[in-house]
N, C-alpha and C. Protein backbone atom coordinates (compact mmCIF):
# COMPACT_ATOMS: atom_id res chain seq x y z
N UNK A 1 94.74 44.07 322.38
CA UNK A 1 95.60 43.27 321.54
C UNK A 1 95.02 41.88 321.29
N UNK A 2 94.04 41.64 322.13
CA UNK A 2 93.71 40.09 322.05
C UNK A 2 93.00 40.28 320.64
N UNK A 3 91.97 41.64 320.72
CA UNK A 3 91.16 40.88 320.12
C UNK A 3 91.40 41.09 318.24
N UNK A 4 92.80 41.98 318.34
CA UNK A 4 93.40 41.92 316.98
C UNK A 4 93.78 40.28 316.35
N UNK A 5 94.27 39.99 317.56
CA UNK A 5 94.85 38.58 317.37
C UNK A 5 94.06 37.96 316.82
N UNK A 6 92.58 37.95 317.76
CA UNK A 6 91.50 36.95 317.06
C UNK A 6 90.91 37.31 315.82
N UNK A 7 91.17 37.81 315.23
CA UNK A 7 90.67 38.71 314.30
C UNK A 7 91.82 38.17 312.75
N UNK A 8 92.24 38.04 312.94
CA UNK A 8 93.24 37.00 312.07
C UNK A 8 93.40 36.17 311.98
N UNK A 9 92.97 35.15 313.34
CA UNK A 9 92.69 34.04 313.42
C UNK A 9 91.61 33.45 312.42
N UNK A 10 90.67 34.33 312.36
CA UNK A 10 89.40 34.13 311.64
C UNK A 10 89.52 34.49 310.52
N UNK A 11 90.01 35.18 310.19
CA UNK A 11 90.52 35.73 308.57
C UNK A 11 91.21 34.84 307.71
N UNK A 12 92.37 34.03 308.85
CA UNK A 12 93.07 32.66 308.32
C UNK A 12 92.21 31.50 307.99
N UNK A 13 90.67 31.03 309.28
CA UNK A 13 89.90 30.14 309.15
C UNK A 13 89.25 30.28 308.10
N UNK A 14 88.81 31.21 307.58
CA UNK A 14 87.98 31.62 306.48
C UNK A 14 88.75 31.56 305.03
N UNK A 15 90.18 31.69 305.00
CA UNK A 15 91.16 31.88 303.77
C UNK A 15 90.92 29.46 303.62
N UNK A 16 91.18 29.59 304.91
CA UNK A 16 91.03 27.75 305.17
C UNK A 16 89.89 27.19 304.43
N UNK A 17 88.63 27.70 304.64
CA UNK A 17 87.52 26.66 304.56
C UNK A 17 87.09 27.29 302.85
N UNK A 18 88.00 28.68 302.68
CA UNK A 18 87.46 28.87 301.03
C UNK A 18 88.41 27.58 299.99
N UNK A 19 89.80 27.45 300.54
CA UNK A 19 90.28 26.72 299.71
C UNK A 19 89.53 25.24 300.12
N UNK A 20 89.08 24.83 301.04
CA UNK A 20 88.74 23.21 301.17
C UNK A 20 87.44 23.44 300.13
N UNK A 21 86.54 24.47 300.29
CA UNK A 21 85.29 24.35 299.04
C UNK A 21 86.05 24.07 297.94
N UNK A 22 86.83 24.93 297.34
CA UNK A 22 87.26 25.33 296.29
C UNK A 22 88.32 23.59 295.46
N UNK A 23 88.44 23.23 296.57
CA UNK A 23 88.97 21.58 296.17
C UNK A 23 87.80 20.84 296.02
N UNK A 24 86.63 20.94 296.94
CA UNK A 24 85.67 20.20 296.89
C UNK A 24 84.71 20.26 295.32
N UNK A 25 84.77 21.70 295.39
CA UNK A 25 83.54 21.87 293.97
C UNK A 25 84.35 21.78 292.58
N UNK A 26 85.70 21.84 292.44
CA UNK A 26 86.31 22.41 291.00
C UNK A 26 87.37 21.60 291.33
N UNK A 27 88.44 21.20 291.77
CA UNK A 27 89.62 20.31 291.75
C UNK A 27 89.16 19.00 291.57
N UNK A 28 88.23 18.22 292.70
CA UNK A 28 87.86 17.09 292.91
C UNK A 28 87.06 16.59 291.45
N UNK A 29 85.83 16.98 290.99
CA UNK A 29 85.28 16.52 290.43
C UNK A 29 86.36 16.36 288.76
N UNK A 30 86.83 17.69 288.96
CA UNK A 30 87.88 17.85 287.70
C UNK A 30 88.89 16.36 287.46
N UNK A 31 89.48 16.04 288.62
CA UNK A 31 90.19 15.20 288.58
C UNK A 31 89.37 13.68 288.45
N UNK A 32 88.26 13.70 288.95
CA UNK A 32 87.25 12.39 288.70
C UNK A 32 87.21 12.04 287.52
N UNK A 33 86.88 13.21 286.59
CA UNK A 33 86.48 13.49 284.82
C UNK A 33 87.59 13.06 284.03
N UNK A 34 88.58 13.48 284.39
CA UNK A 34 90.34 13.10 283.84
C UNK A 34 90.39 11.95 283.68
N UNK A 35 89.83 11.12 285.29
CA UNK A 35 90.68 9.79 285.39
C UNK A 35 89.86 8.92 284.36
N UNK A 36 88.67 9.71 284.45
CA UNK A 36 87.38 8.49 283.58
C UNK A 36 87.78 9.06 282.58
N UNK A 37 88.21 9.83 281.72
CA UNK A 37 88.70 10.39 280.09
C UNK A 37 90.07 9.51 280.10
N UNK A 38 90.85 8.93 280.73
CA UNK A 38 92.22 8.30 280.82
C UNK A 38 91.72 6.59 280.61
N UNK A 39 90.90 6.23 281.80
CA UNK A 39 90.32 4.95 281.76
C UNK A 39 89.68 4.52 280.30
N UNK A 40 88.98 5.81 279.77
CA UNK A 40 87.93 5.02 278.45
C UNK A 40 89.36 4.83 277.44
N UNK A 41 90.04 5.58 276.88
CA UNK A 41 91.19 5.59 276.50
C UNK A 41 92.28 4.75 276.31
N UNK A 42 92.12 4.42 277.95
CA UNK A 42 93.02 2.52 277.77
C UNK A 42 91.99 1.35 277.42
N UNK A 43 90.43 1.55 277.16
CA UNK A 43 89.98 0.21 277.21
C UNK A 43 88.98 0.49 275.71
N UNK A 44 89.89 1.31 274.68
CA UNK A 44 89.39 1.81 272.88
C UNK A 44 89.79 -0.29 272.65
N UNK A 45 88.86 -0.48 271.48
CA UNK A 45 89.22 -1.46 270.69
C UNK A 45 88.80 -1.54 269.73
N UNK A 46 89.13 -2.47 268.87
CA UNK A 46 89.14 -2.07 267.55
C UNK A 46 87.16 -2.72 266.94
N UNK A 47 86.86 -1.92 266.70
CA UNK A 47 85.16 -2.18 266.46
C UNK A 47 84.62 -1.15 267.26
N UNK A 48 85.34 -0.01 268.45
CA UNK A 48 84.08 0.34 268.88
C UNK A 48 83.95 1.76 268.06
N UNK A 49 82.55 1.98 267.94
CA UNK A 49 81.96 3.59 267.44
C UNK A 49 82.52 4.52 268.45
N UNK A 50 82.88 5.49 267.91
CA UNK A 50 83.81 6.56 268.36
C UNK A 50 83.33 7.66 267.79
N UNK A 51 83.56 8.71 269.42
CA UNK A 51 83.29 10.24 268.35
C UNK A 51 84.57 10.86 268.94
N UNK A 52 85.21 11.46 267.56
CA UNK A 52 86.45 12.36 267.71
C UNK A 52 86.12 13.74 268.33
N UNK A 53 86.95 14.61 269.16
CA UNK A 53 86.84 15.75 269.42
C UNK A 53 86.74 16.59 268.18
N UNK A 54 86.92 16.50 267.09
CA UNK A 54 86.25 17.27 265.98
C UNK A 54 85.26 17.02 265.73
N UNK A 55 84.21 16.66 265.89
CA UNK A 55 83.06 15.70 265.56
C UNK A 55 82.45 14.96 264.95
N UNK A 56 84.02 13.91 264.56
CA UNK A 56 83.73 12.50 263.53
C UNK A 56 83.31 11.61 264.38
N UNK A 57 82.38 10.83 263.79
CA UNK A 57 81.80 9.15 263.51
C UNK A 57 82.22 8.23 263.11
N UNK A 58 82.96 7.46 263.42
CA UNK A 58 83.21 6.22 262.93
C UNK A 58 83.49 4.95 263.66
N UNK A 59 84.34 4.27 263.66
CA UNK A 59 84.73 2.83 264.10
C UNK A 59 86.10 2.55 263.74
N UNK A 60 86.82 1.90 265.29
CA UNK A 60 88.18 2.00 265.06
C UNK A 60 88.73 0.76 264.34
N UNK A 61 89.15 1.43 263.22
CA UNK A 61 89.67 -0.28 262.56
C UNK A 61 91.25 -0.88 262.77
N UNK A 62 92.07 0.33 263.66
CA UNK A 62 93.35 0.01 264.50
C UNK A 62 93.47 0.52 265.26
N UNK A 63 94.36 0.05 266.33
CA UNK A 63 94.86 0.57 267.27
C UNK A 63 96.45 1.06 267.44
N UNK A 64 97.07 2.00 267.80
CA UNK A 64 98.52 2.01 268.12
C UNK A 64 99.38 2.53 269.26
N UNK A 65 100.05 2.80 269.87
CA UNK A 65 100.27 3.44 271.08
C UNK A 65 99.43 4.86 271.29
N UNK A 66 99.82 6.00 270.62
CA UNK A 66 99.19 7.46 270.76
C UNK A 66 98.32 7.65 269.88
N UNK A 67 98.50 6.86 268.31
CA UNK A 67 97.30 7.04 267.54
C UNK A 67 96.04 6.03 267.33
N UNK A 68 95.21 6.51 266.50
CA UNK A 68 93.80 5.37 266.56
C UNK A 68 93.40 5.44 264.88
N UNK A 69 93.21 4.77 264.25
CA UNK A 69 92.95 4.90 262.93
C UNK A 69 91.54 4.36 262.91
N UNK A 70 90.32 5.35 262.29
CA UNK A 70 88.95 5.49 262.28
C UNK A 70 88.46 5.45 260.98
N UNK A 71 87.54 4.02 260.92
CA UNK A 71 86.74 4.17 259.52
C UNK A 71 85.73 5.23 259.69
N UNK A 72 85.76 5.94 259.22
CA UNK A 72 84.62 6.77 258.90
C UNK A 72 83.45 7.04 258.06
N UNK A 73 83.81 5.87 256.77
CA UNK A 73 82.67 5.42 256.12
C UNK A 73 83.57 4.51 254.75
N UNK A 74 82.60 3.51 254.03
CA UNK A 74 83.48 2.65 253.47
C UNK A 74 84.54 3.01 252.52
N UNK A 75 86.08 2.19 252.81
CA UNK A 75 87.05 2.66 252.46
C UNK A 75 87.94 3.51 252.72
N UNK A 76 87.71 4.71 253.98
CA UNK A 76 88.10 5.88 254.18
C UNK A 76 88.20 5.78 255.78
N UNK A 77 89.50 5.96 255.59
CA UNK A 77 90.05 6.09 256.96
C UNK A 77 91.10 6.98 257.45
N UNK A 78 90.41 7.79 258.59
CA UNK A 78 91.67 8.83 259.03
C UNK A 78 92.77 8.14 260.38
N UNK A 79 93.63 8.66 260.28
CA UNK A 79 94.38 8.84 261.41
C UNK A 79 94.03 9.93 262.47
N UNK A 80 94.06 9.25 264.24
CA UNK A 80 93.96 10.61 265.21
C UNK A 80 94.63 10.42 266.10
N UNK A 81 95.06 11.14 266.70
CA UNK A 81 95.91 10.83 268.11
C UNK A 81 94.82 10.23 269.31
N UNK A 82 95.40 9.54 269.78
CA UNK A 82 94.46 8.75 271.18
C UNK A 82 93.94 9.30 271.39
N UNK A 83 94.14 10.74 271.82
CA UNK A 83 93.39 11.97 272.69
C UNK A 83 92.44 12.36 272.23
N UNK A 84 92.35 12.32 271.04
CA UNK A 84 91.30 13.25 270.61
C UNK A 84 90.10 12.36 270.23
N UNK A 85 89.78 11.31 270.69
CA UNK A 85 88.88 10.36 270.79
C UNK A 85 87.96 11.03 272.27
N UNK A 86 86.75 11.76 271.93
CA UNK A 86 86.20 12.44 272.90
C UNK A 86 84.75 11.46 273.92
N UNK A 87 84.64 9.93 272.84
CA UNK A 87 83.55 9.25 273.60
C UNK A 87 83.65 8.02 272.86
N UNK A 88 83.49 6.66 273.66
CA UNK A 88 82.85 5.97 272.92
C UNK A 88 81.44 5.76 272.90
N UNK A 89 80.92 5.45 271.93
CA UNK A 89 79.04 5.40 271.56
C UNK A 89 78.52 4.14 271.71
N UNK A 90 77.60 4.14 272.88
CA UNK A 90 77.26 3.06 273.41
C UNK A 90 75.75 2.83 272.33
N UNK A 91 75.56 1.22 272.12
CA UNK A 91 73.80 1.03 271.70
C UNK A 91 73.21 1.05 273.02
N UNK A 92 71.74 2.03 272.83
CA UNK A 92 71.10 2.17 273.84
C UNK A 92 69.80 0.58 274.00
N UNK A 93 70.24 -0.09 275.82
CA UNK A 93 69.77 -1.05 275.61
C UNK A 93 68.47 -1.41 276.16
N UNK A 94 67.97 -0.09 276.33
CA UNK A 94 66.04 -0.51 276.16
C UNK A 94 65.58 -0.53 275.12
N UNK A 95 65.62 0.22 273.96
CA UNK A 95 65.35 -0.27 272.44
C UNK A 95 65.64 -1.08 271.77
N UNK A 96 64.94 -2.17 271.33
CA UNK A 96 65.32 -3.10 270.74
C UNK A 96 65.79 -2.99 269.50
N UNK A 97 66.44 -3.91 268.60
CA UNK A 97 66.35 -3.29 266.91
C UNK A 97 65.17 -3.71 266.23
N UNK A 98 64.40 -2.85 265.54
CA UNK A 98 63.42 -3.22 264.61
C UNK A 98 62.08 -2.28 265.45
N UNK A 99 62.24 -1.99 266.07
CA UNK A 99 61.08 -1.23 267.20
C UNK A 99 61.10 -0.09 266.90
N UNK A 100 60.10 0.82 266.54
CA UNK A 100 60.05 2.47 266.05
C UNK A 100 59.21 2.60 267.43
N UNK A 101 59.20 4.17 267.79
CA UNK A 101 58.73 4.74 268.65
C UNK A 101 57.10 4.79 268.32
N UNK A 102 56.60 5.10 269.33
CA UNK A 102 54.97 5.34 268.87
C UNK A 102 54.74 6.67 268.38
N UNK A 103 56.09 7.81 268.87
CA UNK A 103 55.53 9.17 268.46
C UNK A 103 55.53 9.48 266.97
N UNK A 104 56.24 8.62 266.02
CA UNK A 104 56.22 8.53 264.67
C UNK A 104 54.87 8.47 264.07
N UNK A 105 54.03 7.79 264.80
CA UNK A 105 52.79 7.00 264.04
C UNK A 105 52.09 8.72 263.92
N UNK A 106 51.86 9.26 265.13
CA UNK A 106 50.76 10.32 265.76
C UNK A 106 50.84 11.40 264.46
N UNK A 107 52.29 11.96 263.88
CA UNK A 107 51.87 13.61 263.11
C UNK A 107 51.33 12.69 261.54
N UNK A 108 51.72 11.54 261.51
CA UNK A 108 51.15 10.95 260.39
C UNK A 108 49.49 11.13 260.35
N UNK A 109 49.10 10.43 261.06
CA UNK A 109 47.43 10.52 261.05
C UNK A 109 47.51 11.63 261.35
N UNK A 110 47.75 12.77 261.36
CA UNK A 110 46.72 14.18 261.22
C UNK A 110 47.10 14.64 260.10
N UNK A 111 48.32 14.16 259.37
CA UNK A 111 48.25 14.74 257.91
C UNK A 111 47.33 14.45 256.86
N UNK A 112 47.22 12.44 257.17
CA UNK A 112 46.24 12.04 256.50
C UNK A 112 44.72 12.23 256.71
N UNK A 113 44.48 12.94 257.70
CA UNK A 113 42.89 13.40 257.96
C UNK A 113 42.53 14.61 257.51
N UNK A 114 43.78 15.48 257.70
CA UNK A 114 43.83 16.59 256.16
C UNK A 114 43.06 17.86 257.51
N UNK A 115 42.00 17.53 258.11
CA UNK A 115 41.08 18.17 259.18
C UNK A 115 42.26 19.51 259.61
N UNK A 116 43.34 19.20 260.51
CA UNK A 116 43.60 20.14 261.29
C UNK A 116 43.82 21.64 260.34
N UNK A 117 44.64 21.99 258.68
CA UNK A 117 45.00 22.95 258.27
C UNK A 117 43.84 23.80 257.62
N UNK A 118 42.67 23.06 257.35
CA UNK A 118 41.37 23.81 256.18
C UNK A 118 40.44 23.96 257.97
N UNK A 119 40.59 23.62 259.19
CA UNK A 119 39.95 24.46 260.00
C UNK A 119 40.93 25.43 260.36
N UNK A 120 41.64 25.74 260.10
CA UNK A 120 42.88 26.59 260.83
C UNK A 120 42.45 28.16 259.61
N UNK A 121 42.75 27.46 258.10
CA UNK A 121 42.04 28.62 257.33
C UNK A 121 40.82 29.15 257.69
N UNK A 122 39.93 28.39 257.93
CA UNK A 122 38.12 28.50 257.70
C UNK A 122 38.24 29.40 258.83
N UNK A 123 39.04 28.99 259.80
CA UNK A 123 38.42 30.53 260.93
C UNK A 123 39.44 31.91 260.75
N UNK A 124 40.81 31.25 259.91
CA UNK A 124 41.11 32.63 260.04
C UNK A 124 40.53 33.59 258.64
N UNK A 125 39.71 33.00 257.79
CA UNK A 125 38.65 33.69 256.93
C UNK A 125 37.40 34.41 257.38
N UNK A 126 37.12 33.39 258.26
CA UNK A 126 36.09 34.08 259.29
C UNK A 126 36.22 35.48 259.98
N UNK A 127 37.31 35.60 260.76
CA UNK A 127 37.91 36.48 261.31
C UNK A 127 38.17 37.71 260.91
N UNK A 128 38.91 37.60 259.23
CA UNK A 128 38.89 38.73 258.49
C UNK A 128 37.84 39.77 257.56
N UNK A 129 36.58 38.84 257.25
CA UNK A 129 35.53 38.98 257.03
C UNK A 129 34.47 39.60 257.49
């Protein structure tokens, strides 16, 4: 009889430590995500770039209790409910303004050297020949 006993004991410890994971990996973080989707929500103002959960662009040109009214381009403005404001869009601040990347410059010069596509033919002429 004991060792039925213990035998449930462990069945209970194990029913135990699945629900403490199960808070740890999927409740916890869930509720982290909420509070920071609640926080951005109370601190919307009017100028910042916004992307709607439908996937508009714009800038809030009011604010109101549940809704947010979004320019979306000049003259045109929708109404949305608070909620459905899915991010605000930060400027990224290692790029400066006026600064292009260097990888822009690179497919340019091989177009203008013309080289890479008339060797690409010349051997596959070769080949068939």
């Amino acid at each position: 009889m004991i060792a039925a006993s213990s035998g449930g004991a462990g069945f209970f410890l194990i029913i135990i430590v699945a629900f403490l994971l199960l808070w740890l990996i999927v409740v916890r973080p869930q509720r982290k995500r909420q509070s920071q989707q609640q926080q951005m929500l109370r601190d919307l103002r009017v100028g910042d770039e916004v992307l709607t959960a439908g996937g508009i662009y714009g800038t809030i040109s009011r604010l109101e209790e549940d809704e947010v009214t979004v320019e979306i381009a000049p003259q045109v403005e929708v109404r949305v409910a608070r909620r459905a404001i899915a991010g605000v869009l930060r400027e990224p601040e290692e790029q400066q303004e006026g600064e292009e990347p260097e990888e822009a410059d690179e497919p340019e010069e091989a177009d203008e050297a013309g080289e890479s596509e008339p060797a690409r033919d010349a051997s596959a002429d070769e080949s068939r020949g």
